[in-house]
PDB file of N, CA and C in Angstrom:
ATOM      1  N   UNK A   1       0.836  -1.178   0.000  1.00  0.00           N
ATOM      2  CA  UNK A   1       0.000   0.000   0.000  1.00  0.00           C
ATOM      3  C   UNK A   1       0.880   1.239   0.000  1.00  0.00           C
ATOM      4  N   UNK A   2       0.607   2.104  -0.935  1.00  0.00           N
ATOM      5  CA  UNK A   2       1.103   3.355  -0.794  1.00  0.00           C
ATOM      6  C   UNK A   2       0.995   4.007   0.543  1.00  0.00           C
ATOM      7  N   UNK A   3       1.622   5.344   0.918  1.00  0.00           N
ATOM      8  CA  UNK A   3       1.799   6.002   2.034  1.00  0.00           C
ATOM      9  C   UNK A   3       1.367   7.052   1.729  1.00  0.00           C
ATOM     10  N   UNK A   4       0.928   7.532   0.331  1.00  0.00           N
ATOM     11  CA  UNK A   4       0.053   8.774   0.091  1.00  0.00           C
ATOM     12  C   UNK A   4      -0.738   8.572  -0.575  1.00  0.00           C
ATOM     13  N   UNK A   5      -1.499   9.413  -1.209  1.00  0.00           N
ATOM     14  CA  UNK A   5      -2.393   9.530  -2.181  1.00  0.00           C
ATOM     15  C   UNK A   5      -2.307  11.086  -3.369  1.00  0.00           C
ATOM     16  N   UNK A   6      -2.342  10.699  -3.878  1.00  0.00           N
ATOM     17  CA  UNK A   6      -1.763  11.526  -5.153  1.00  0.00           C
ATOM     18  C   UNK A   6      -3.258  12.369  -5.788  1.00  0.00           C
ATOM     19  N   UNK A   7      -2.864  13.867  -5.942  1.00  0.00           N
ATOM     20  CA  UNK A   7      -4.086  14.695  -7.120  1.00  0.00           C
ATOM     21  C   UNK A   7      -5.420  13.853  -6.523  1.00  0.00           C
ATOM     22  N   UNK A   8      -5.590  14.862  -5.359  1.00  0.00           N
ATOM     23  CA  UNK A   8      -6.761  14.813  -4.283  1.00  0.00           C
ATOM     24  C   UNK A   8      -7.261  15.996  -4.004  1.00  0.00           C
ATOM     25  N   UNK A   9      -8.976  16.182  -3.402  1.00  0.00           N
ATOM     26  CA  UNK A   9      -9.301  16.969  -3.248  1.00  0.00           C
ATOM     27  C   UNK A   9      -9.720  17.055  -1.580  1.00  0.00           C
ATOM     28  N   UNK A  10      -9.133  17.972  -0.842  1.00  0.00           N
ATOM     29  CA  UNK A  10      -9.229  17.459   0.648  1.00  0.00           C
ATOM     30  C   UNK A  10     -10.587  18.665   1.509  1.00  0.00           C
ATOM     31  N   UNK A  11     -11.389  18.121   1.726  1.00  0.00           N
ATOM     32  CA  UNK A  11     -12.399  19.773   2.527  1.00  0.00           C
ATOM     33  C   UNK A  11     -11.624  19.409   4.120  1.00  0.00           C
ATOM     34  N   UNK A  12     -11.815  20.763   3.897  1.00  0.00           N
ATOM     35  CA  UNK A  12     -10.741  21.220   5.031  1.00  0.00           C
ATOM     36  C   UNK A  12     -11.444  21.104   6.686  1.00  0.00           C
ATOM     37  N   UNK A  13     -13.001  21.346   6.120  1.00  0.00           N
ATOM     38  CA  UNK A  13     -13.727  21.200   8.019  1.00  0.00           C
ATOM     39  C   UNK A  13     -13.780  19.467   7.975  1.00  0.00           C
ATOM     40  N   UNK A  14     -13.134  19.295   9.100  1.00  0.00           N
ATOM     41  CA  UNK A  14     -13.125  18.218   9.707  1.00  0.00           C
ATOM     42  C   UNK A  14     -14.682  17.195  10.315  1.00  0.00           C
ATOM     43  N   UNK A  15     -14.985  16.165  10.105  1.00  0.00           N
ATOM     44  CA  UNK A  15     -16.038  15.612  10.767  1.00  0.00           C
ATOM     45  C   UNK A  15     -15.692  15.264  12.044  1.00  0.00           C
ATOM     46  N   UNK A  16     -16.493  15.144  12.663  1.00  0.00           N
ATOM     47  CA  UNK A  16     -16.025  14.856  14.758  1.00  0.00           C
ATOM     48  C   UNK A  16     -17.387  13.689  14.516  1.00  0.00           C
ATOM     49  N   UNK A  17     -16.906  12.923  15.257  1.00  0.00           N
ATOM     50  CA  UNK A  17     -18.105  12.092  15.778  1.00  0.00           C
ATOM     51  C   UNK A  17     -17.550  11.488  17.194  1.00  0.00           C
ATOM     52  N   UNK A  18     -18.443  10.827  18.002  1.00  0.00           N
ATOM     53  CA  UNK A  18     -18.254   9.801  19.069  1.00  0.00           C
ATOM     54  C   UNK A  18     -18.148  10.802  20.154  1.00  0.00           C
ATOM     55  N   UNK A  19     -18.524  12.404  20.592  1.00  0.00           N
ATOM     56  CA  UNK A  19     -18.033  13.360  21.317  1.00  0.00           C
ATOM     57  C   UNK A  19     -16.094  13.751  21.244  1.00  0.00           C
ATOM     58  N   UNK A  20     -16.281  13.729  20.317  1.00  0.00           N
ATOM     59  CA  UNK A  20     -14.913  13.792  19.701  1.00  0.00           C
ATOM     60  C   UNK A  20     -13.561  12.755  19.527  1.00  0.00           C
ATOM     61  N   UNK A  21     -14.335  11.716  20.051  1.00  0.00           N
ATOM     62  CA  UNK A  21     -13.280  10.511  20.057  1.00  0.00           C
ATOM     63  C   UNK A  21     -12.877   9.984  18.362  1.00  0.00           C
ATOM     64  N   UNK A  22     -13.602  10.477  17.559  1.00  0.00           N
ATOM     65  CA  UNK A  22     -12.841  10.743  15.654  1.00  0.00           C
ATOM     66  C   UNK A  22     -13.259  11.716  14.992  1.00  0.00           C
ATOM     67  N   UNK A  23     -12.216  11.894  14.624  1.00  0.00           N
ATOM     68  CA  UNK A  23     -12.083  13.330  13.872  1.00  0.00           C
ATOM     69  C   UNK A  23     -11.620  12.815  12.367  1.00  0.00           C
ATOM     70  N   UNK A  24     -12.091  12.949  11.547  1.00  0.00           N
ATOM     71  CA  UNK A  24     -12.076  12.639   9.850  1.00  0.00           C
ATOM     72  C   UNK A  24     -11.989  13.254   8.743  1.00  0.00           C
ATOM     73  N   UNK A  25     -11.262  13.281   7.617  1.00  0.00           N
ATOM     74  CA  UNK A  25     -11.206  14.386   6.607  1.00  0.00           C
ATOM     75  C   UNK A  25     -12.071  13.387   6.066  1.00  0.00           C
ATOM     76  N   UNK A  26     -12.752  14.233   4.855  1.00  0.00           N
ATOM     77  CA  UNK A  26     -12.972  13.716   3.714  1.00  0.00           C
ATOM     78  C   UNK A  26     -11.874  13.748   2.044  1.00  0.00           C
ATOM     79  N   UNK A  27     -11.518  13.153   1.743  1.00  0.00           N
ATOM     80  CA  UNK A  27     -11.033  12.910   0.677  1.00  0.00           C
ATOM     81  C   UNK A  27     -11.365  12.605  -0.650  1.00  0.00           C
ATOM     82  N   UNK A  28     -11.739  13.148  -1.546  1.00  0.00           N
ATOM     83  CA  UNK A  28     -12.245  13.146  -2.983  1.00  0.00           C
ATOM     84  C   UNK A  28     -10.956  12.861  -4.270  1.00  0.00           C
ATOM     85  N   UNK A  29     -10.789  11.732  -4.259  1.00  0.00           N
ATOM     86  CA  UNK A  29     -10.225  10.831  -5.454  1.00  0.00           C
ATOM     87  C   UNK A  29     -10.370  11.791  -6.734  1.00  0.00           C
ATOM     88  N   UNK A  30      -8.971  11.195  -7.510  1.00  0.00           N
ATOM     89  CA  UNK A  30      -9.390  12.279  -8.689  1.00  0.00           C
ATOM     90  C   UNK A  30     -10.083  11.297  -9.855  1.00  0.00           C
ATOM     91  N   UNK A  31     -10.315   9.664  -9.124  1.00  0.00           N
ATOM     92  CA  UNK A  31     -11.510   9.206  -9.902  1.00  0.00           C
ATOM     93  C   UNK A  31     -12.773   9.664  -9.667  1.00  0.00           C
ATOM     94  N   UNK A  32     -13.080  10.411  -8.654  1.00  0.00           N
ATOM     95  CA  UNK A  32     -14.746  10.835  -8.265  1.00  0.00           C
ATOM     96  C   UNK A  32     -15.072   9.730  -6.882  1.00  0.00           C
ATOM     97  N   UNK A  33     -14.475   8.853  -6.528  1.00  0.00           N
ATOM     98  CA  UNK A  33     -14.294   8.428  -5.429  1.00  0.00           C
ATOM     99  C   UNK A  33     -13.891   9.030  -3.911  1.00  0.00           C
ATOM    100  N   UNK A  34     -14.635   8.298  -3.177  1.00  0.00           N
ATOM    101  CA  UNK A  34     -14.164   9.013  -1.561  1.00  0.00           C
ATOM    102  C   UNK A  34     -13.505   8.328  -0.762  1.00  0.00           C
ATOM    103  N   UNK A  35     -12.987   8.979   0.237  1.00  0.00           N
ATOM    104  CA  UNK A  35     -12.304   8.016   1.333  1.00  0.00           C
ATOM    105  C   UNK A  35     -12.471   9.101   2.670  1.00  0.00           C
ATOM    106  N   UNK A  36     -12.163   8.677   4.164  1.00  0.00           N
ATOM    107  CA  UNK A  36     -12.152   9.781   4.615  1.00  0.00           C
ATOM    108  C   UNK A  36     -10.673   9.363   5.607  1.00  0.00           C
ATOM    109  N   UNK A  37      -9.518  10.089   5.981  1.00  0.00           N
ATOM    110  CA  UNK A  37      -8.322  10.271   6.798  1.00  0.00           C
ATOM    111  C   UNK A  37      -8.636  10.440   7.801  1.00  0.00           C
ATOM    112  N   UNK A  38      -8.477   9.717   8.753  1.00  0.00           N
ATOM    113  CA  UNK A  38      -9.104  10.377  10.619  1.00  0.00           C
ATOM    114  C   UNK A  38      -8.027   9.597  11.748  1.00  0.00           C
ATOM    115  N   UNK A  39      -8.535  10.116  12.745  1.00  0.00           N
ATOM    116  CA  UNK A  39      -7.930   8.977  13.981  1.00  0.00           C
ATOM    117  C   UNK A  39      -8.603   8.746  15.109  1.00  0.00           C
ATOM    118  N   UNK A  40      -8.623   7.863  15.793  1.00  0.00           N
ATOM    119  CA  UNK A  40      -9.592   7.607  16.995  1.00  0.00           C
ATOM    120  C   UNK A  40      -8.717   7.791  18.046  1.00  0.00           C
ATOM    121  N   UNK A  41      -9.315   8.480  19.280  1.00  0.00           N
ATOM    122  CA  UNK A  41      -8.298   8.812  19.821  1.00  0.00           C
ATOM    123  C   UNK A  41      -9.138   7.506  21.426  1.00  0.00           C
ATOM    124  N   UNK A  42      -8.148   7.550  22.238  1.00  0.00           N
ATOM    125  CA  UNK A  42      -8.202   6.643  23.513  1.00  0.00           C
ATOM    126  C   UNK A  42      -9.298   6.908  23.920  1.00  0.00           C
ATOM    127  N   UNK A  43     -10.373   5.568  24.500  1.00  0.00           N
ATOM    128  CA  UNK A  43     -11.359   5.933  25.373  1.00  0.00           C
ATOM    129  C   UNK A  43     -11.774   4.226  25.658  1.00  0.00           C
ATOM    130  N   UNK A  44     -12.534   4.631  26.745  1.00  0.00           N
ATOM    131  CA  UNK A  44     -12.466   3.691  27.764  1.00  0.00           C
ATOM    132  C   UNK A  44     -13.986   2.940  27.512  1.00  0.00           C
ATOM    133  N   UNK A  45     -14.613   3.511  26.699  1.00  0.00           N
ATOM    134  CA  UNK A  45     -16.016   3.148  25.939  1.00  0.00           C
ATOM    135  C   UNK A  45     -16.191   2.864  24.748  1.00  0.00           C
ATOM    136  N   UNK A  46     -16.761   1.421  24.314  1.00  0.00           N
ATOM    137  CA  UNK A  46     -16.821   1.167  22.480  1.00  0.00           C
ATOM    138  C   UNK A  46     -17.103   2.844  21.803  1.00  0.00           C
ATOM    139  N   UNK A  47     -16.758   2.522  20.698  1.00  0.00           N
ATOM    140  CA  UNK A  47     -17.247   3.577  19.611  1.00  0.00           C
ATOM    141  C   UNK A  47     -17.646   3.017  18.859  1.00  0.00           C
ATOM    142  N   UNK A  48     -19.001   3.469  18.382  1.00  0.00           N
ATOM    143  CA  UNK A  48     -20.006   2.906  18.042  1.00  0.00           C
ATOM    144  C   UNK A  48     -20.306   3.149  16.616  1.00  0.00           C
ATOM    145  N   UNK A  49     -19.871   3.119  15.441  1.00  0.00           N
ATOM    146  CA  UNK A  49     -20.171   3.451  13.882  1.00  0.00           C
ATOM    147  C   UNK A  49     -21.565   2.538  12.773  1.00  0.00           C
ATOM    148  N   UNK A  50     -22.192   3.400  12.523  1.00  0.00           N
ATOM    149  CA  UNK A  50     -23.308   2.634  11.628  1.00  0.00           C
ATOM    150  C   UNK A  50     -22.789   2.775  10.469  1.00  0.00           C
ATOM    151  N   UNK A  51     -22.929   1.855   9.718  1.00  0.00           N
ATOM    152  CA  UNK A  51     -22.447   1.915   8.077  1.00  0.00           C
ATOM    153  C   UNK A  51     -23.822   1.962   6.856  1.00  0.00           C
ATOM    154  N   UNK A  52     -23.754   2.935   6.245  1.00  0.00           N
ATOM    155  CA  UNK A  52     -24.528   2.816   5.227  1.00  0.00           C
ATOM    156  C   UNK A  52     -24.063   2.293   3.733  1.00  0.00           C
ATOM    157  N   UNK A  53     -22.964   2.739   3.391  1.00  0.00           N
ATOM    158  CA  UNK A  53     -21.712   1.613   2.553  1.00  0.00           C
ATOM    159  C   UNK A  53     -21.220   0.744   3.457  1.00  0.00           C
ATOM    160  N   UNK A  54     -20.874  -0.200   2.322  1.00  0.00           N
ATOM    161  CA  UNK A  54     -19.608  -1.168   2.912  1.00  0.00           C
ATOM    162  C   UNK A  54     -18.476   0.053   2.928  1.00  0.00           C
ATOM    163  N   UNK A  55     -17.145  -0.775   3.944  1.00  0.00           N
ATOM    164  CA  UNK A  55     -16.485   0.286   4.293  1.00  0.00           C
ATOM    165  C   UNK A  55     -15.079  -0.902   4.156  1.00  0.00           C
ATOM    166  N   UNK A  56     -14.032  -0.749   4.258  1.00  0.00           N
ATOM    167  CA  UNK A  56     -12.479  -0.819   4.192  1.00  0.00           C
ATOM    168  C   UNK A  56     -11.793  -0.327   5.450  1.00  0.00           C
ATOM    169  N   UNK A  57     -11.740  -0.718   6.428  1.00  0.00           N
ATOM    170  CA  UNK A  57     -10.609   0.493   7.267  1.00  0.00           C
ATOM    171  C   UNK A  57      -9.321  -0.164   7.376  1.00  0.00           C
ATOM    172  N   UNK A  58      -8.477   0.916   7.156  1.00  0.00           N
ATOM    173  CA  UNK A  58      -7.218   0.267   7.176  1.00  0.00           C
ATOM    174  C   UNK A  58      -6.246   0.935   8.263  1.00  0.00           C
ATOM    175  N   UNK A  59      -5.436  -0.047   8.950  1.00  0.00           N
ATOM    176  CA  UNK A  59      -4.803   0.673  10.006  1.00  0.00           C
ATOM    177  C   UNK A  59      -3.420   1.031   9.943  1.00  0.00           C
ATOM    178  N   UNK A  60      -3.112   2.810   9.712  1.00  0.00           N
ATOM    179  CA  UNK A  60      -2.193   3.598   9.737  1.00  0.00           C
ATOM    180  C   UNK A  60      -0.892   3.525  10.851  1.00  0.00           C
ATOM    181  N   UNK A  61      -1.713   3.583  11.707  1.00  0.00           N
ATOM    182  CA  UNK A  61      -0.447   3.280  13.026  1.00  0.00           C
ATOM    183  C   UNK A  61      -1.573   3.618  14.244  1.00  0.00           C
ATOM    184  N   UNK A  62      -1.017   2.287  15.196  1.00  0.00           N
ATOM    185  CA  UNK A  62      -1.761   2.148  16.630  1.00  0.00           C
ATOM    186  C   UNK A  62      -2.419   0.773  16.322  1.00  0.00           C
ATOM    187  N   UNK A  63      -2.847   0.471  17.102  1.00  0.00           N
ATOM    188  CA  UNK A  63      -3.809  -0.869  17.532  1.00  0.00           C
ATOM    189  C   UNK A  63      -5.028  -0.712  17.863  1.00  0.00           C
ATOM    190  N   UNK A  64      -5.726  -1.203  17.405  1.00  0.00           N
ATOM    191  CA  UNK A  64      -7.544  -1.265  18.152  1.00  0.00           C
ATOM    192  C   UNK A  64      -8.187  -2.281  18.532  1.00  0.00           C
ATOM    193  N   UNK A  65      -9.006  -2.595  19.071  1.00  0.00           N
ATOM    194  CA  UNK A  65      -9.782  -3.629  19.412  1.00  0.00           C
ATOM    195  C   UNK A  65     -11.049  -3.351  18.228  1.00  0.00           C
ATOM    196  N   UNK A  66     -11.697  -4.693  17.482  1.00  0.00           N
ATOM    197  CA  UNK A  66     -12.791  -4.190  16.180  1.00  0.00           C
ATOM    198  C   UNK A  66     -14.034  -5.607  17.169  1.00  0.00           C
ATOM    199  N   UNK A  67     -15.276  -4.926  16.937  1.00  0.00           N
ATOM    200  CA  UNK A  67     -16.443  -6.251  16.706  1.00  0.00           C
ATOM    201  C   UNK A  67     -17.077  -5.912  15.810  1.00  0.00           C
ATOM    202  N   UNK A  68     -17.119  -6.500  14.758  1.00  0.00           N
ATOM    203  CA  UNK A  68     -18.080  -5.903  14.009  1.00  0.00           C
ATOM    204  C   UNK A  68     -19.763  -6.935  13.376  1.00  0.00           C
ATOM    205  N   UNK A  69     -20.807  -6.060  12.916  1.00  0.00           N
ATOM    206  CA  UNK A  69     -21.854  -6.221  13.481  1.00  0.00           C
ATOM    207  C   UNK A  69     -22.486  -7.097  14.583  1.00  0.00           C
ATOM    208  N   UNK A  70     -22.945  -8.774  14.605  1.00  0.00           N
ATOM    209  CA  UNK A  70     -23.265  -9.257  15.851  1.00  0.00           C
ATOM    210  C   UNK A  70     -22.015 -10.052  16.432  1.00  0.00           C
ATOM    211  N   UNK A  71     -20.777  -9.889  15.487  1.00  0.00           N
ATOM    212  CA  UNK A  71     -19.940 -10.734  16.114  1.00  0.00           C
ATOM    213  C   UNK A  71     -20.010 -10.860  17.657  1.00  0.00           C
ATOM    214  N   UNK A  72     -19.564 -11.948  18.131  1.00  0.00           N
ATOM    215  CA  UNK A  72     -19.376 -11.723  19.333  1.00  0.00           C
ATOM    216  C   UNK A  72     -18.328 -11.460  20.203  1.00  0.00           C
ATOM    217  N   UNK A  73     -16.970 -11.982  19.321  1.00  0.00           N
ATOM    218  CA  UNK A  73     -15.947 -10.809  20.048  1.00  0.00           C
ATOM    219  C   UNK A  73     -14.883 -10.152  19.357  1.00  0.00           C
ATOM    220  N   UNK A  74     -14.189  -9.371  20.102  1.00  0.00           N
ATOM    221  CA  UNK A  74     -13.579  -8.399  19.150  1.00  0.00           C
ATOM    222  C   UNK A  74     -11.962  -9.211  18.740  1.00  0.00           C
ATOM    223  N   UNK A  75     -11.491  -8.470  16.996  1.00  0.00           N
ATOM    224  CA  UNK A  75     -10.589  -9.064  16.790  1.00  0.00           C
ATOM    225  C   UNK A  75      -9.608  -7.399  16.814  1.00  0.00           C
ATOM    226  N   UNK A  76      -8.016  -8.117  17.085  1.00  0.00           N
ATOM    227  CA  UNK A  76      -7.312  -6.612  16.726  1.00  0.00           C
ATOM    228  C   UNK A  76      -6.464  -6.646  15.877  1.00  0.00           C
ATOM    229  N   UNK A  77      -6.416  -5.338  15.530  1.00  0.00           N
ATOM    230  CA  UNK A  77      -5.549  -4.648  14.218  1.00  0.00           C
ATOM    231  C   UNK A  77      -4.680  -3.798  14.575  1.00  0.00           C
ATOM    232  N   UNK A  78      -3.764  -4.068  13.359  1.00  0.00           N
ATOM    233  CA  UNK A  78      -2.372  -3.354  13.818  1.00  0.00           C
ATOM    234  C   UNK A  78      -1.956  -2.641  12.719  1.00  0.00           C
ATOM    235  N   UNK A  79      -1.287  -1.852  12.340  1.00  0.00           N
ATOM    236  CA  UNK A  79      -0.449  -1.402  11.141  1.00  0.00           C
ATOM    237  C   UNK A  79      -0.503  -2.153  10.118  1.00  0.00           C
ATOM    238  N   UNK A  80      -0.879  -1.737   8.781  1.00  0.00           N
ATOM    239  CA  UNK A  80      -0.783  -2.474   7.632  1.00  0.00           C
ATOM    240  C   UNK A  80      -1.984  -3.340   7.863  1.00  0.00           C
ATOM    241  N   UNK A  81      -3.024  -3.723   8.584  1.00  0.00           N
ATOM    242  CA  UNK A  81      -4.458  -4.962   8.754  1.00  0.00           C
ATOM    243  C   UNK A  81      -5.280  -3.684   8.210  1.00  0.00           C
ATOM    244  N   UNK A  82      -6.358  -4.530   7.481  1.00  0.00           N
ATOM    245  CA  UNK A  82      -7.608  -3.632   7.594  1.00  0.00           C
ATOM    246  C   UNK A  82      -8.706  -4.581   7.725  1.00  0.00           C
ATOM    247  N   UNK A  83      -9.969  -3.668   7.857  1.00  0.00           N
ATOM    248  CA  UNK A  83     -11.179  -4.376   8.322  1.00  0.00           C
ATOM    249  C   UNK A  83     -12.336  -4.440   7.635  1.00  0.00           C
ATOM    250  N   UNK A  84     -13.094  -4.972   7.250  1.00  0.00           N
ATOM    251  CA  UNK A  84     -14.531  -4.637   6.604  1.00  0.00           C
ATOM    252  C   UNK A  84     -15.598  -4.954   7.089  1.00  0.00           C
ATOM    253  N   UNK A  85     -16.291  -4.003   6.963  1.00  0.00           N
ATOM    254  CA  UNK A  85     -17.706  -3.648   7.304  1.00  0.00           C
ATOM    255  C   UNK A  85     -18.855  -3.798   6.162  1.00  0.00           C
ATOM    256  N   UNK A  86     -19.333  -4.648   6.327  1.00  0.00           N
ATOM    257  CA  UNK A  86     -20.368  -4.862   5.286  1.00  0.00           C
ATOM    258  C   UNK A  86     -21.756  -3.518   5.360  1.00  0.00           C
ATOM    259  N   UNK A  87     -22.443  -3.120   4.276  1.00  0.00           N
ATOM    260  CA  UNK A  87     -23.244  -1.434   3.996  1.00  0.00           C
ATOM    261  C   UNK A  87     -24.441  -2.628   5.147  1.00  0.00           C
ATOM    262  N   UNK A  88     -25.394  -1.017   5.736  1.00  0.00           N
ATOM    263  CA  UNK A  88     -26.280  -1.074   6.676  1.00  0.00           C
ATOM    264  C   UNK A  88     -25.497  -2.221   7.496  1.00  0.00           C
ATOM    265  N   UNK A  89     -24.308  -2.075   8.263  1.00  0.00           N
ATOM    266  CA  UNK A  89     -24.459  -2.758   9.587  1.00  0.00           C
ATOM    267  C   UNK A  89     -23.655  -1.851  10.631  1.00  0.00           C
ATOM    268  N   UNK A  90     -22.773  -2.422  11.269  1.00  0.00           N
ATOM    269  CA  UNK A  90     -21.999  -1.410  12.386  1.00  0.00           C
ATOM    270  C   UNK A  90     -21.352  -2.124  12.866  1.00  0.00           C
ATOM    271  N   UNK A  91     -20.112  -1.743  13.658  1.00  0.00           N
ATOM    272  CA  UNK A  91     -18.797  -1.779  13.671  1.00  0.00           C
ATOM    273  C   UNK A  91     -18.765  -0.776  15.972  1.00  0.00           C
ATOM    274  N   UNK A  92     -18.012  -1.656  16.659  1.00  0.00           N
ATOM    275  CA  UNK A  92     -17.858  -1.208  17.842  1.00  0.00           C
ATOM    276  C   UNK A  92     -16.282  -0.961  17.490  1.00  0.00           C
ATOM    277  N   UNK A  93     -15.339  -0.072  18.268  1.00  0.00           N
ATOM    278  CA  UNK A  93     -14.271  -0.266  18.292  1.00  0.00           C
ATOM    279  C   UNK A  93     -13.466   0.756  19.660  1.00  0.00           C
ATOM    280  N   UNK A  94     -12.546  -0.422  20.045  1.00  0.00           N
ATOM    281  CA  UNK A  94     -11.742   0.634  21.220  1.00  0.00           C
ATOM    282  C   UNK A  94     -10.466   0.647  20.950  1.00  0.00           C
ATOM    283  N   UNK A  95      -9.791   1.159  21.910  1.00  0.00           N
ATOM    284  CA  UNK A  95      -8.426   1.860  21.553  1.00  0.00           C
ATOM    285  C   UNK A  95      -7.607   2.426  22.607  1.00  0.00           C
ATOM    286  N   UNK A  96      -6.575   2.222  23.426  1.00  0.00           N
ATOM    287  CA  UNK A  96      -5.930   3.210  24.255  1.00  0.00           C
ATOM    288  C   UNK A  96      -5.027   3.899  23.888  1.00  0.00           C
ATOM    289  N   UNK A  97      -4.646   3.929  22.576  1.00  0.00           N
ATOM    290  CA  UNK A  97      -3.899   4.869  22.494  1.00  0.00           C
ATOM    291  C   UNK A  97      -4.202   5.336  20.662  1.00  0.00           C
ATOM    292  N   UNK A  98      -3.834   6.245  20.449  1.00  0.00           N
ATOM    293  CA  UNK A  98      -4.324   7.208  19.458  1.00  0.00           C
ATOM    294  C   UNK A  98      -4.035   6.023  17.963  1.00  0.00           C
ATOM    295  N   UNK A  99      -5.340   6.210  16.838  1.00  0.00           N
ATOM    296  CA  UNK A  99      -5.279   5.551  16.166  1.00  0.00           C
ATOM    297  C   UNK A  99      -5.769   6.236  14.633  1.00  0.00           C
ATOM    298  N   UNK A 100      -4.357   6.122  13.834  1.00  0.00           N
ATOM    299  CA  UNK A 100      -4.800   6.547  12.436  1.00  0.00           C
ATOM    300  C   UNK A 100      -4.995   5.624  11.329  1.00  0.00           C
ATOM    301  N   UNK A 101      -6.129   5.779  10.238  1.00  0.00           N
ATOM    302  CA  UNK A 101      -6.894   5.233   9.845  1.00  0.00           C
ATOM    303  C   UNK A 101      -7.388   5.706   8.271  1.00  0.00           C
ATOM    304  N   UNK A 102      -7.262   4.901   7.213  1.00  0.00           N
ATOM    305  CA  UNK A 102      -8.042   5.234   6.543  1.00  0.00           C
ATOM    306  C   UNK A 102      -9.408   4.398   6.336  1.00  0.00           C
ATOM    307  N   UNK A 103     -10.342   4.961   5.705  1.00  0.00           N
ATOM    308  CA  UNK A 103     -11.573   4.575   5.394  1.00  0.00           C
ATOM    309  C   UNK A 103     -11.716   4.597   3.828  1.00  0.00           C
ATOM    310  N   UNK A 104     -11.888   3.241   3.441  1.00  0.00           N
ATOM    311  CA  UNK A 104     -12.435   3.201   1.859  1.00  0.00           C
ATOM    312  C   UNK A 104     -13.683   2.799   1.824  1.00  0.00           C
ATOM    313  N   UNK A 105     -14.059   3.846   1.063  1.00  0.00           N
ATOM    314  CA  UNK A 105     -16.111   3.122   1.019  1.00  0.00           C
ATOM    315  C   UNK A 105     -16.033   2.647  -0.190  1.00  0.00           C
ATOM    316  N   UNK A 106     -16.857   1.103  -0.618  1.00  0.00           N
ATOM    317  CA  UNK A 106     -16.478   0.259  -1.272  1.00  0.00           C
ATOM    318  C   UNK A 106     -18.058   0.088  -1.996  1.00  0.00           C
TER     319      UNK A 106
END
């Protein structure tokens, strides 16, 4: 996997979700495709994501704990792993220490 992304279009206000536990760019492909750049930062409570696409996450640097939809328990990811989320389901995830991330919606 590359380490950048090349002739992109980046909006600059940031998304927050979880009471600020991720913070996310959006990213616009110069195929017309999206992705969004973020990081989850430490907390001591799942974070809770609904998916309306299927989704890709891939892990930048840090470790997380993932369950995703009824699984029943969580698997973890490290640098270079990513995860998928199948569209309309959801995804729990924790973390103690700061975690960067991309997101491919698929």
């Amino acid at each position: 996997m590359s380490g950048q992304f090349d002739f992109v279009s980046i909006l600059k206000k940031p998304r927050i979700h979880s009471n600020g536990c991720c913070i996310s760019h959006c990213i616009q492909m110069s195929d017309g495709s999206q992705k969004t750049l973020g990081v989850f930062l430490p907390t001591e409570q799942p974070i809770v994501f609904e998916t309306t696409l299927a989704e890709r996450l891939e892990i930048i640097s840090g470790e997380c704990l993932v369950q995703i939809g009824d699984d029943a328990y969580y698997q973890r990811y490290v640098p270079g792993q990513s995860f998928y989320v199948p569209k309309h389901s959801q995804f729990r995830l924790l973390c103690n220490e700061i975690v960067d991330y991309v997101c491919h919606f698929e």
